[in-house]
Structures are given as structure tokens and as C-alpha cells.
Protein backbone atom coordinates (compact mmCIF):
# COMPACT_ATOMS: atom_id res chain seq x y z
CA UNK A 1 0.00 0.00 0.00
CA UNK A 2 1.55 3.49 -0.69
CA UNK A 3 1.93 5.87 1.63
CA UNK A 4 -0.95 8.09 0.00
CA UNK A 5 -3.13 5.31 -0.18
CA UNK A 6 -2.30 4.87 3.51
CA UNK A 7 -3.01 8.61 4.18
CA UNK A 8 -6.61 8.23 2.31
CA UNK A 9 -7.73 5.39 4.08
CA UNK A 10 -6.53 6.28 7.80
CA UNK A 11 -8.78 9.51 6.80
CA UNK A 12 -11.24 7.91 5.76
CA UNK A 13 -11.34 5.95 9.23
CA UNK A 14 -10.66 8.81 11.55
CA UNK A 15 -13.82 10.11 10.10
CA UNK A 16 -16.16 7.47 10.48
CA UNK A 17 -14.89 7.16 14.20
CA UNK A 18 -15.37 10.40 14.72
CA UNK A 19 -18.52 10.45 16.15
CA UNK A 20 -18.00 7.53 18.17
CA UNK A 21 -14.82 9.68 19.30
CA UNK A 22 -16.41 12.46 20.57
CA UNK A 23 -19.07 10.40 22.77
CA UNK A 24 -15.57 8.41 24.05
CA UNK A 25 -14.25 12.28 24.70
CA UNK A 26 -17.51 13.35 26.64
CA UNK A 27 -17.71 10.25 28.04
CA UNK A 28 -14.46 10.54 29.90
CA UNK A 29 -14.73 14.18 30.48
CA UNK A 30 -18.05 13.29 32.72
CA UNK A 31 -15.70 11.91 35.17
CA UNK A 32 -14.54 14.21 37.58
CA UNK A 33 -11.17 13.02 37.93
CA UNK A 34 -9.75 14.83 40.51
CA UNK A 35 -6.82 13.96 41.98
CA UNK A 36 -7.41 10.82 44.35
CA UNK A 37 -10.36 10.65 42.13
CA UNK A 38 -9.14 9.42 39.45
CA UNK A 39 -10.01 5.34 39.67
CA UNK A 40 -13.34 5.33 38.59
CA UNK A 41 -12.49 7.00 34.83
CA UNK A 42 -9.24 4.25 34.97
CA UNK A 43 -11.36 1.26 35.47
CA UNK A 44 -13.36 2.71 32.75
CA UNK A 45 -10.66 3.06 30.43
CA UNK A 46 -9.00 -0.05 31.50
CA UNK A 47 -12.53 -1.90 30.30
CA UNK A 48 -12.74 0.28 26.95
CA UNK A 49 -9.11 -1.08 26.49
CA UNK A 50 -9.91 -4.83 27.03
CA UNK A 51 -12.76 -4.70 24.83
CA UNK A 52 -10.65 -3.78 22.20
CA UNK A 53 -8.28 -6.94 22.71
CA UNK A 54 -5.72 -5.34 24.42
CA UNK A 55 -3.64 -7.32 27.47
CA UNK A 56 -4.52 -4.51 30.10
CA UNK A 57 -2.21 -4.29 33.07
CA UNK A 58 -4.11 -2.16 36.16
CA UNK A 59 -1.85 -1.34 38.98
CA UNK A 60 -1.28 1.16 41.29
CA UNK A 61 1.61 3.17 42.74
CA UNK A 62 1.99 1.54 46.05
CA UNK A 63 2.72 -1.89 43.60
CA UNK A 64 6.12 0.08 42.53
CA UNK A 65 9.08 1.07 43.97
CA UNK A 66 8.56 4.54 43.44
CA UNK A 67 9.94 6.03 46.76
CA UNK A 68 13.10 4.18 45.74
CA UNK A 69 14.15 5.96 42.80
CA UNK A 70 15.68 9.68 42.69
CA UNK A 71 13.34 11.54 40.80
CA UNK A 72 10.40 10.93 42.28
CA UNK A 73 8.28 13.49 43.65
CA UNK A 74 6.94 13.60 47.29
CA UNK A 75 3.30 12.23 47.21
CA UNK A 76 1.12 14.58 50.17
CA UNK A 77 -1.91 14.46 51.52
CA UNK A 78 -3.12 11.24 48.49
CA UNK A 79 -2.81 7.66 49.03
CA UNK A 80 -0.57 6.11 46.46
CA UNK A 81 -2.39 2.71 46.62
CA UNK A 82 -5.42 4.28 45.76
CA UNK A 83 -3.61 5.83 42.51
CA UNK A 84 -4.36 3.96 39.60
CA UNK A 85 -2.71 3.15 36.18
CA UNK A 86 -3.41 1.59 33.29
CA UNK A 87 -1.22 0.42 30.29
CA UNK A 88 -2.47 -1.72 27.62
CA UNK A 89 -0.38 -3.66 25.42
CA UNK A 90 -0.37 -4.56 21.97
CA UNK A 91 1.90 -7.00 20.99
CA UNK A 92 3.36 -8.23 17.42
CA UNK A 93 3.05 -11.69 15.96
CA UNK A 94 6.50 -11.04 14.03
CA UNK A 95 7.91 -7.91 15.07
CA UNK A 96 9.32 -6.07 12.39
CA UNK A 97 8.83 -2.54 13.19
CA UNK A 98 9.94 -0.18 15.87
CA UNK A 99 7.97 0.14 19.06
CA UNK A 100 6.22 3.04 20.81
CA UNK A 101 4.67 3.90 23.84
CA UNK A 102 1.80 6.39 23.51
CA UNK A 103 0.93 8.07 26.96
CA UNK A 104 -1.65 10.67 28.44
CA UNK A 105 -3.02 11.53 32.01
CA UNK A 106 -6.58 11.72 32.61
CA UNK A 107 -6.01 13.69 36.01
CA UNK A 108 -7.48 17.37 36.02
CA UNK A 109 -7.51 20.06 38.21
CA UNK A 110 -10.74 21.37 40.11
CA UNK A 111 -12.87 22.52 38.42
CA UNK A 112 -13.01 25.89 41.09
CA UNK A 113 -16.83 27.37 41.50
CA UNK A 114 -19.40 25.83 39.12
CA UNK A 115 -21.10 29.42 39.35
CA UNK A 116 -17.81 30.68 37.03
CA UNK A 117 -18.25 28.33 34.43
CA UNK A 118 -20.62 28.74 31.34
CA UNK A 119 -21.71 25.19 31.13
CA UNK A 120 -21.50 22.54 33.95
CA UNK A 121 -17.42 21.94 34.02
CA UNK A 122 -18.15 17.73 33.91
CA UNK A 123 -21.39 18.01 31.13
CA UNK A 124 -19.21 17.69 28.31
CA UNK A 125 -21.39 20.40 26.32
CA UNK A 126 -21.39 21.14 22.76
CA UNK A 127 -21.69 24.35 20.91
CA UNK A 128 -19.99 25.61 18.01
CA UNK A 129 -17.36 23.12 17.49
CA UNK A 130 -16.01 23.22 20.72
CA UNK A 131 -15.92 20.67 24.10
CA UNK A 132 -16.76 22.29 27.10
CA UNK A 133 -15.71 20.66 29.91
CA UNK A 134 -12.71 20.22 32.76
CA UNK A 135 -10.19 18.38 31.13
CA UNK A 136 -11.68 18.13 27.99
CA UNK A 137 -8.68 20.01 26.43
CA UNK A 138 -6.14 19.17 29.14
CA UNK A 139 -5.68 16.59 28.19
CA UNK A 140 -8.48 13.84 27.88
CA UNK A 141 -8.94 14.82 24.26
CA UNK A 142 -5.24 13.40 23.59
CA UNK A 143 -6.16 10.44 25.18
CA UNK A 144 -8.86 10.15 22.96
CA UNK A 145 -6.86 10.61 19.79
CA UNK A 146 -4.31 7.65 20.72
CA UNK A 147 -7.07 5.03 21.62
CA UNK A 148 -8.68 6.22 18.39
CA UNK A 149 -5.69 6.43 16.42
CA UNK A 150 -4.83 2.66 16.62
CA UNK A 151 -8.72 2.43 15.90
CA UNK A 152 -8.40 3.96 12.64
CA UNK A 153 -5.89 1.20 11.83
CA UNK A 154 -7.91 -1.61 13.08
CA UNK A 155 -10.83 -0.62 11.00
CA UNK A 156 -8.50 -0.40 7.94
CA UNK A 157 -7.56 -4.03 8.57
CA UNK A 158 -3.82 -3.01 9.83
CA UNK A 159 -2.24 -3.09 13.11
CA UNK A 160 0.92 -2.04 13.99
CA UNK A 161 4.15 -3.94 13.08
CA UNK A 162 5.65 -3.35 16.54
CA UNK A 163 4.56 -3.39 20.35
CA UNK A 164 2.65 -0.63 21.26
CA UNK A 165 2.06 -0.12 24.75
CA UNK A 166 -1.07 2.65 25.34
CA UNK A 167 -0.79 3.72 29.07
CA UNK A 168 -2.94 6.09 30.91
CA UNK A 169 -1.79 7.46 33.99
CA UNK A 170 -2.59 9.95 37.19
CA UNK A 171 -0.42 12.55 39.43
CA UNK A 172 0.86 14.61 35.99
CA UNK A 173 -0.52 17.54 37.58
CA UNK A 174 0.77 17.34 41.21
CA UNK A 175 3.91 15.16 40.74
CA UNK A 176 4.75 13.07 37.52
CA UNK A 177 4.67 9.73 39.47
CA UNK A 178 2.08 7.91 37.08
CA UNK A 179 4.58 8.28 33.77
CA UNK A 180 7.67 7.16 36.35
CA UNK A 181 5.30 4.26 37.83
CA UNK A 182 4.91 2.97 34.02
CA UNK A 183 8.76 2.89 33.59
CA UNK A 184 9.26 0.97 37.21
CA UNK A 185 6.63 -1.34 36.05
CA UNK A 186 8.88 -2.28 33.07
CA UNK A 187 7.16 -0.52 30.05
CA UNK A 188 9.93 0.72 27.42
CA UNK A 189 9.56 1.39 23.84
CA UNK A 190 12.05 3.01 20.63
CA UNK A 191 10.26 6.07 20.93
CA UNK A 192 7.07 8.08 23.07
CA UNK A 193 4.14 9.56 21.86
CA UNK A 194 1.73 12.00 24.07
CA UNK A 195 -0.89 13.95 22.73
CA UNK A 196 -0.56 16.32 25.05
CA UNK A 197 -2.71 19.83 24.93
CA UNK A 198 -0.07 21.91 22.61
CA UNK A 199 -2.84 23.40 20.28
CA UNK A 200 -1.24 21.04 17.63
CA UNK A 201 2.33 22.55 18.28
CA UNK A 202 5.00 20.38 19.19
CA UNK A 203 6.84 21.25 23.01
CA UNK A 204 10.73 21.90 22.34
CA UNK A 205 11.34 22.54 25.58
CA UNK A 206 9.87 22.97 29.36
CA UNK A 207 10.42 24.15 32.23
CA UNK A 208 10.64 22.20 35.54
CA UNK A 209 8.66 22.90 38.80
CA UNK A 210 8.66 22.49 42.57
CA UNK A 211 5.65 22.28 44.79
CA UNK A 212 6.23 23.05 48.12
CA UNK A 213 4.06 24.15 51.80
CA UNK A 214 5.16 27.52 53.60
CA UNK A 215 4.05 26.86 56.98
CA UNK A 216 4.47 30.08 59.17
CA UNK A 217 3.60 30.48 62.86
CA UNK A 218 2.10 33.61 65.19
CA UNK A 219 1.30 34.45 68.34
CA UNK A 220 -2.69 34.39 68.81
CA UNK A 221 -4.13 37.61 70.95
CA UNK A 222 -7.62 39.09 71.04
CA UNK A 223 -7.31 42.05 68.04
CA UNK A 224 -8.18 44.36 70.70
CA UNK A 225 -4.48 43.87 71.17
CA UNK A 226 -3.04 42.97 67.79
CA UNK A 227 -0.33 44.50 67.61
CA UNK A 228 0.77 42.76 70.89
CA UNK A 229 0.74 39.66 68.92
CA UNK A 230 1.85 38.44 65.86
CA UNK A 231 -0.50 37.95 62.59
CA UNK A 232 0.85 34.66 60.74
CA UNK A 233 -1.62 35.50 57.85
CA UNK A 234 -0.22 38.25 57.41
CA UNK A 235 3.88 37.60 58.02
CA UNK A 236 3.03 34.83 55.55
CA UNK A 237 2.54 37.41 52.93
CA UNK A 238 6.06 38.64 53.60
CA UNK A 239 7.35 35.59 52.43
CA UNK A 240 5.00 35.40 49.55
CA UNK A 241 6.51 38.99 48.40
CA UNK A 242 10.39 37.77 49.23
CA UNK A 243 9.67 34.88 46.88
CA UNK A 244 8.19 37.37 44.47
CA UNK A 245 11.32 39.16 44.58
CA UNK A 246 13.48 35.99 44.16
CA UNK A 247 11.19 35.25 40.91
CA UNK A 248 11.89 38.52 39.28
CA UNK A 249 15.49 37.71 39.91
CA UNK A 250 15.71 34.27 38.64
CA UNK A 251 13.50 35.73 35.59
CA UNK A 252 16.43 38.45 35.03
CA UNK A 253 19.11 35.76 35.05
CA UNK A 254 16.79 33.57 32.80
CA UNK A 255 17.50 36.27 30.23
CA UNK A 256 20.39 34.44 28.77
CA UNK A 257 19.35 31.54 28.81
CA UNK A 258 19.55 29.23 25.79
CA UNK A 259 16.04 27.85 25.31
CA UNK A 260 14.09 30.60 27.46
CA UNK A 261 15.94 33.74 26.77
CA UNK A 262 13.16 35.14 24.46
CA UNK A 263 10.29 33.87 26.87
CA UNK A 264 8.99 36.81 29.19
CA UNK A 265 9.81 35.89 32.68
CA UNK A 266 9.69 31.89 32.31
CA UNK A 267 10.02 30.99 36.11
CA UNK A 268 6.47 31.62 37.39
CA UNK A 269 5.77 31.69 40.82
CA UNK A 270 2.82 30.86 42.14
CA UNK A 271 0.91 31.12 45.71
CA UNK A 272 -2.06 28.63 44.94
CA UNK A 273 -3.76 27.40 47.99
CA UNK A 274 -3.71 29.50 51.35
CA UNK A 275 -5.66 28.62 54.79
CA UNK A 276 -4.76 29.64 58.60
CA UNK A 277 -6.31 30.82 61.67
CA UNK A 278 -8.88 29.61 63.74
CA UNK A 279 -11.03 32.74 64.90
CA UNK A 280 -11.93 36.15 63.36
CA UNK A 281 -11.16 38.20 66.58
CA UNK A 282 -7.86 36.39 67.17
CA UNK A 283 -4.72 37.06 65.61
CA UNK A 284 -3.81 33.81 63.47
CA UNK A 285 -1.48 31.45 65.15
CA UNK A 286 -1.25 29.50 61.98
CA UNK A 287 -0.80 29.73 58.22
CA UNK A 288 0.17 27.53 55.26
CA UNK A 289 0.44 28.54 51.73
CA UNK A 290 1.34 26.09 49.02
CA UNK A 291 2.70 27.15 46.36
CA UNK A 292 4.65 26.61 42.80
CA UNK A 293 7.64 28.00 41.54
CA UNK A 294 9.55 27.11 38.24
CA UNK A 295 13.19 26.13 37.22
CA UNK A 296 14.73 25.76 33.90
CA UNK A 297 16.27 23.34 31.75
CA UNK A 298 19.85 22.81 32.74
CA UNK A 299 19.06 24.14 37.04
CA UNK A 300 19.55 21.51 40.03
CA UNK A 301 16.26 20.62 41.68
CA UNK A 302 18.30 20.40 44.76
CA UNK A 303 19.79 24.42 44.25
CA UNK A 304 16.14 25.70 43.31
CA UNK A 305 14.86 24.44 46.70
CA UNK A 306 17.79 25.55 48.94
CA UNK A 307 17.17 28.67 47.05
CA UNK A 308 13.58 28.88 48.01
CA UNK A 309 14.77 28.03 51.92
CA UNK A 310 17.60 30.50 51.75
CA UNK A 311 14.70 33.51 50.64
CA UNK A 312 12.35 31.82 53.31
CA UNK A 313 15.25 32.19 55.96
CA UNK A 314 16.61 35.32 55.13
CA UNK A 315 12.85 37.20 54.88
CA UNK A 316 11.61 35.41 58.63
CA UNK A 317 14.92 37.52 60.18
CA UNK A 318 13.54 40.46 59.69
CA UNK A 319 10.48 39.82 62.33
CA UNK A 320 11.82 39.52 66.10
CA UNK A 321 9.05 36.55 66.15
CA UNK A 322 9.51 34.56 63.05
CA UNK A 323 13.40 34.84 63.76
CA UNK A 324 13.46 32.76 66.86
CA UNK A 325 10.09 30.75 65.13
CA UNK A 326 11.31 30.23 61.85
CA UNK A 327 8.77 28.90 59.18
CA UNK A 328 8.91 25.99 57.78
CA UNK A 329 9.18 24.69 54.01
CA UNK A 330 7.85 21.34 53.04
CA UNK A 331 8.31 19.57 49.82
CA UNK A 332 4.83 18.27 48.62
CA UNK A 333 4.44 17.59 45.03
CA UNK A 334 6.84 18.27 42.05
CA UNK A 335 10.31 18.16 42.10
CA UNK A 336 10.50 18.31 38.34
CA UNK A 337 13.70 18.77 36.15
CA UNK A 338 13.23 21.06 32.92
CA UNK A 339 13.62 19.38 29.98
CA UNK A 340 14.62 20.09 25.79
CA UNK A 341 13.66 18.36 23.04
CA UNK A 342 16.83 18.39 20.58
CA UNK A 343 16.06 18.77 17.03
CA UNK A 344 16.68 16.36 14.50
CA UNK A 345 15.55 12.93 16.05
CA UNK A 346 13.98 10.49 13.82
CA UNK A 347 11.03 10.53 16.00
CA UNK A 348 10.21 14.16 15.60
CA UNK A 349 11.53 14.50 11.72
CA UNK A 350 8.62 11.79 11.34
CA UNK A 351 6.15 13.96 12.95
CA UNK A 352 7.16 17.43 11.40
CA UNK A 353 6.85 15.50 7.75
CA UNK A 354 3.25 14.21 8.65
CA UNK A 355 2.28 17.30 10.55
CA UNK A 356 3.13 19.50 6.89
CA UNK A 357 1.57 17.15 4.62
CA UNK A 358 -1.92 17.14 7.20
CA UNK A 359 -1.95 20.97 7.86
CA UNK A 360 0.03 22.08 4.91
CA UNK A 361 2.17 24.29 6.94
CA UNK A 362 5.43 23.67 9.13
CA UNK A 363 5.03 22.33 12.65
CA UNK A 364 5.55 25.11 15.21
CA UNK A 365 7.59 24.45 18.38
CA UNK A 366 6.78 26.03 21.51
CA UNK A 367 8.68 26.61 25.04
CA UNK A 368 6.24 25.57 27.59
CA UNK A 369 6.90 27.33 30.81
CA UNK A 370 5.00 24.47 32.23
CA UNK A 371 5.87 20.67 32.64
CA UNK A 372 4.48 17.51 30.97
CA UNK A 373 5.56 14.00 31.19
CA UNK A 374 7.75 13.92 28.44
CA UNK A 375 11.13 14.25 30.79
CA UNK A 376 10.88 11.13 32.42
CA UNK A 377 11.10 8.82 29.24
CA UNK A 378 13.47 11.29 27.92
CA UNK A 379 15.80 12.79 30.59
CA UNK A 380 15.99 9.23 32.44
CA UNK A 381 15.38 5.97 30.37
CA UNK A 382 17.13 7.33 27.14
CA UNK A 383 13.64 6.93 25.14
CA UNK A 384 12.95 10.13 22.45
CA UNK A 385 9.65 11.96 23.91
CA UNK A 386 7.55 13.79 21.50
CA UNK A 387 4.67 16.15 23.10
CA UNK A 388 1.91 17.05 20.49
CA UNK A 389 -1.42 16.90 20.70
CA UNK A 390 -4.90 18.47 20.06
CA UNK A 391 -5.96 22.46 20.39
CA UNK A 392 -8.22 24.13 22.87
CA UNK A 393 -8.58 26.91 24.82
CA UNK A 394 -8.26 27.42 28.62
CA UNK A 395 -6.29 24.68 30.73
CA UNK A 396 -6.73 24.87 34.60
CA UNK A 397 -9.46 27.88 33.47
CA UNK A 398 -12.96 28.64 33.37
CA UNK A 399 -14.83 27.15 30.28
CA UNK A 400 -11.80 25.46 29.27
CA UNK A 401 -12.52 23.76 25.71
CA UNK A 402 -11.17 21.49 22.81
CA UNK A 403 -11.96 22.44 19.28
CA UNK A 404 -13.70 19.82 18.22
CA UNK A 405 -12.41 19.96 14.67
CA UNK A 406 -8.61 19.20 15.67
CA UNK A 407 -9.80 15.97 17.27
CA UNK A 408 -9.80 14.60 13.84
CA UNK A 409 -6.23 16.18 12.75
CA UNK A 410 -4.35 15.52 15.62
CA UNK A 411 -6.11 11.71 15.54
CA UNK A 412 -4.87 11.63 11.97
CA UNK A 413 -1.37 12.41 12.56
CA UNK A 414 -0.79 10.13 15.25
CA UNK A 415 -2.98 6.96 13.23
CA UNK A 416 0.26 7.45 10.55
CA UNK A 417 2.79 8.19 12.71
CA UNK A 418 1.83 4.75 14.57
CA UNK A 419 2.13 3.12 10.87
CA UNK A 420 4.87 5.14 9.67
CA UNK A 421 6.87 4.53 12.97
CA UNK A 422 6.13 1.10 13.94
CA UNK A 423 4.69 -0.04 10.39
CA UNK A 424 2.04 -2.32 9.66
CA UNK A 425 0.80 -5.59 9.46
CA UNK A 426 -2.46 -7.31 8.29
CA UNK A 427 -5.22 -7.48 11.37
CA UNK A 428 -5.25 -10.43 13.20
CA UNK A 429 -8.67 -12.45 14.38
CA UNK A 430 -9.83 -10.90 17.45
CA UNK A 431 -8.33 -7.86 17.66
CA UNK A 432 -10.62 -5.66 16.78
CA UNK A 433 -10.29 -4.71 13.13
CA UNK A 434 -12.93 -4.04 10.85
CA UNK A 435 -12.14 -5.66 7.75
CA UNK A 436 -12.29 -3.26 4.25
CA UNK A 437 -14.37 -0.34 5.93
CA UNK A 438 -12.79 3.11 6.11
């Protein structure tokens, strides 16, 4: 079959799935997978999977070594044996071809007052071409294009000429343990695909990330007498604006750097959940703020957090009460190295061709100053890491969406990268294919 004809036919089957697609897509987005909510949508999947003839491996985190290997993240306040993954394999008759692991998470972020969102953020609503939904763009609608992807080839009567290993996991928002968990559990491959939500762009490079709990003390008074105490709300926003200050300076040094140089301030710092205190007439004894701040390719984890400590340190001398009660920083989440995609792997060369001869234009690379799960597979098992997937509007926001539209492109691409990558072979019985349609 020639490559045209190849191109022709996967088309023709990414468009009669479509439909079915987009019910899978709504489907998923229904589940509010929260973090430590994220088994029902897994056992889902994991079923969806089987159906389709796949040998489906469900685990959890607690059934890897995770806490014995270096770059994994601190796991707070979630239960790793309640964190499920899922990776279904296809496997060759003759292998020929080279194989691939294609990867998304199906975790999303709250979904933050309902009242602020246009449509329901789990109704999966319609209108206009576009998704509606939390998570549908970030990125559930990637998962749906690699399930659907190797779907297109079934229904062609193909299957891929290599093992492909299709692996959904959780924590990518809070900690990249799920993509580490799949390498413990044994799952390599020539090459990684995930579709994640790059508006159809492919991620060059990204920065890293640290999660981490300021936990600052005061002395509790009646306000009548404030200013005989000391307000930990409020010396916690010192800290907040020393860190702010250490930003801007890590942002100024950034200016040179290699891959973010041209960004505008890459290292974002972020203050993202606050509580404290325990009455409105007392001055607050307590307060914790967790927050996020960002590191680029080529810094130390372990520098960026002494960093943050030192700034933490230095800021809680200048009040007589936080100097002899110092606050305390706690590591809860990421501890994630940045990472750069070098040009010119076979992998991506692949990708750029079939991305041009789809769209008819050049693929674009962008400089996340965000993280994906890309680094793991690249930066520590030696395995070439594309990130590329479907377009939307709005991650971690209100009314965030997927056009609709690049659900079919982005499936597309990845349906002949599978065959161009790992090549093809004739469908066996049982798995799934639908002989001559498409």
C-alpha cells in the first residue's frame, strides 16, 4: 500500500470514528477526575481497552518502587495505593517494526466554583465546534486521539508492526509519578508519543517545577491587642513577596538563557492554595500557603529548593518573632527537572513530515513554561519523547474547551505516525479490526 493510499484510508477511518470519538471524549470528560479521584475514569478506560483486545495491566503506585528511585516526587496528603494506572499492550506476531509507547493523564484540576463556568465543568457540552468541559482540552482529548488512532488502523484491517504499549496514567498535575510508575513497572519502547494539549504545536522545551508548603507560625491575641501579637496570615505574605522578589530575579538571570531567553519571565511563581487561623477576633497562630515555583532546563532541583529556603530564611529575620520561630518549608508535590527536546531525532523528523503534509504548513515548536511528562522517558530511560497533541482553549481555566475539529487532525497524525513509525501488518482475528471499511 503506498503511503498516499495509507493517508486516504486512515482519513477515511478517523472520520467514520469520529462520532463515536467524541461520545468516548464526553464520556471521559463526565468523570470528575480529581486527583485521588481518578479510579473510577481508569477502570473505565482499563474496560474500553480490554474490549478492544488489548492485554490490560491495572496497577497502582503503592505496587512500585517509586519512593526508591531519585526523581520521584513527594506524594502529600493522596494515598498512592489508591492511585491507579493503566497500560495496555499490543503485541506483534512477528515484530518487524519499531515500538512506541503512547501516553496521556486523565487527572485534572478542580474545576473551582461551578457558578464561574458557562456550562456545567463535567457536562461535556457542545456548541460551536467546541468541548466544554474540565479536562476536555487538558488533556483527555489526547487520550482520545491515541485510543482512536490505533482504531483507525484496526478498522482499515492493519495493526501495527511493533509493540505498542497505550498507558494512561494519574499525578501529571501534582507530581509526575504515574509516567515514572509505568517505567518501574517495566514498560519501554524506541520512541514516546503523548498527545498532550499543545494546540497542535510540538513542546521543544519545558520548564521544571517544585511544589512546596510555607508553613508560618504567630502568636494568637484578642485584636483588641493585635499589635501585641503576631498575625501569621499576614507575616506569611512577607514571604510570599520575598519569593516574588526571588522570581523577578531568577526571571532576570533567565535572560540568557539558551532555550528561554526570548520567553517573558519563564520561572512563574505561584501562591495557589492559602488557609490559617482559627477565629476572626484572634490574631492567626497558623498559616500555610502552598505554592509553585519554576526552574529551567539545565538548574539543580536540589539548588532551586535551597534557594527557596535560603529567601524563606533570610525574609523570617527580619520579624523579632519569626526569627526565633522560623517557618517551615515542606516539599509536597513536584520536584521536576526542565527538559529540551533536541532537534533532529527520527522521532520528531517523522512527525514534522506528517504534521506539513496534514496541515500544509510547518510544525511550530513552543517553550512551555509548564511541565508535561515527556522528561521522564526522555531525561531518564534514554527513550525520544515527542509532546503534540490536540488544540483548545483554557487549561486549569474557566470554560476550558477542545476544538472539536482538531480531534480529527491531531487523531490523523498520530494513526500514521503509529504506521509510519512502527509499520504495519495485516489485522489479526480478534483484535478488533474491521475488515475493508474506512
Amino acid at each position: 500500500m503506498s503511503d498516499s493510499t495509507l493517508s486516504a484510508r486512515l482519513r477515511g477511518a478517523v472520520e467514520a470514528l469520529h462520532e463515536e470519538q467524541v461520545g468516548f471524549l464526553a464520556e471521559m470528560v463526565r468523570f470528575p477526575s480529581t486527583r485521588g479521584n481518578e479510579a473510577p475514569l481508569q477502570d473505565w478506560i482499563a474496560a474500553q481497552l480490554a474490549r478492544r483486545g488489548y492485554s490490560v495491566d491495572r496497577f497502582t503506585m503503592a505496587d512500585v518502587p517509586l519512593a526508591s528511585h531519585p526523581k520521584a516526587s513527594p506524594m502529600v496528603d493522596v494515598d498512592p495505593a489508591g492511585s491507579v494506572q493503566v497500560a495496555a499492550m499490543h503485541r506483534a506476531a512477528m515484530p518487524g517494526g519499531r515500538s512506541l509507547i503512547l501516553q496521556g493523564h486523565i487527572d485534572v484540576v478542580p474545576a473551582g466554583p461551578g457558578a464561574m463556568w458557562t456550562y456545567p465543568p463535567f457536562a461535556a457540552e457542545i456548541h460551536d465546534g467546541w468541548m466544554y468541559g474540565r479536562g476536555a482540552y487538558d488533556m483527555k482529548a489526547g487520550v482520545a486521539c491515541m485510543i482512536f488512532a490505533m482504531d483507525a488502523l484496526r478498522r482499515i484491517g492493519l495493526e501495527p508492526a511493533a509493540d505498542v504499549c497505550v498507558q494512561t496514567v494519574t499525578e501529571e498535575e501534582s507530581t509526575g509519578n504515574g509516567a515514572l510508575a509505568q517505567l518501574l513497572r517495566g514498560y519501554r519502547a524506541d520512541a514516546c508519543l503523548i498527545p498532550e494539549s499543545t494546540g497542535e504545536m510540538i513542546t521543544r522545551a519545558q520548564s521544571g517545577a517544585l511544589w512546596f508548603r510555607l508553613k508560618v507560625a504567630g502568636s494568637p491575641v484578642h485584636v483588641m491587642q493585635a499589635q501585641a501579637g503576631t498575625n501569621a496570615i499576614l507575616a506569611a505574605y512577607d514571604m510570599i513577596k520575598a519569593l516574588q522578589q526571588h522570581t523577578a530575579a531568577l526571571n532576570e538571570q533567565a535572560k540568557s538563557h539558551a532555550d528561554f531567553g526570548e520567553i517573558t519571565d519563564p520561572i512563574k511563581f505561584n501562591p495557589g492554595v492559602i488557609r490559617g487561623g482559627d477565629w476572626a477576633s484572634s490574631t492567626p497562630a497558623w498559616c500555610e500557603v502552598d505554592c509553585r515555583i519554576g526552574l529551567l532546563p539545565g538548574d539543580e532541583v536540589a539548588d532551586a529548593k535551597a534557594a527557596v529556603e535560603r529567601v524563606v530564611r533570610a525574609a523570617a529575620q527580619k520579624d523579632s518573632f519569626l526569627a526565633n520561630n522560623p517557618p517551615e518549608v515542606d516539599w509536597i508535590g513536584f520536584e521536576a527537572d526542565g527538559a529540551v527536546l533536541k532537534p533532529g531525532s527520527e522521532p520528531e523528523m517523522l512527525l514534522a513530515r506528517i504534521h506539513q503534509e496534514i496541515h500544509g504548513k510547518a510544525l511550530e515548536a513552543r517553550h512551555s513554561t509548564a511541565v508535561n511528562d515527556t522528561r521522564f522517558y526522555s531525561l531518564y530511560y534514554g527513550i525520544t519523547a515527542l509532546c503534540y497533541g490536540p488544540d483548545g482553549v483554557g487549561p486549569h481555566a474557566f470554560d476550558e474547551k477542545l476544538r472539536i475539529a482538531s480531534l480529527k487532525t491531531t487523531t490523523l497524525a498520530i494513526a500514521r505516525f503509529i504506521a509510519e513509525w512502527c509499520g504495519t501488518a495485516p489485522c489479526r482475528q480478534g483484535q478488533g479490526c474491521r475488515q475493508g471499511q474506512g
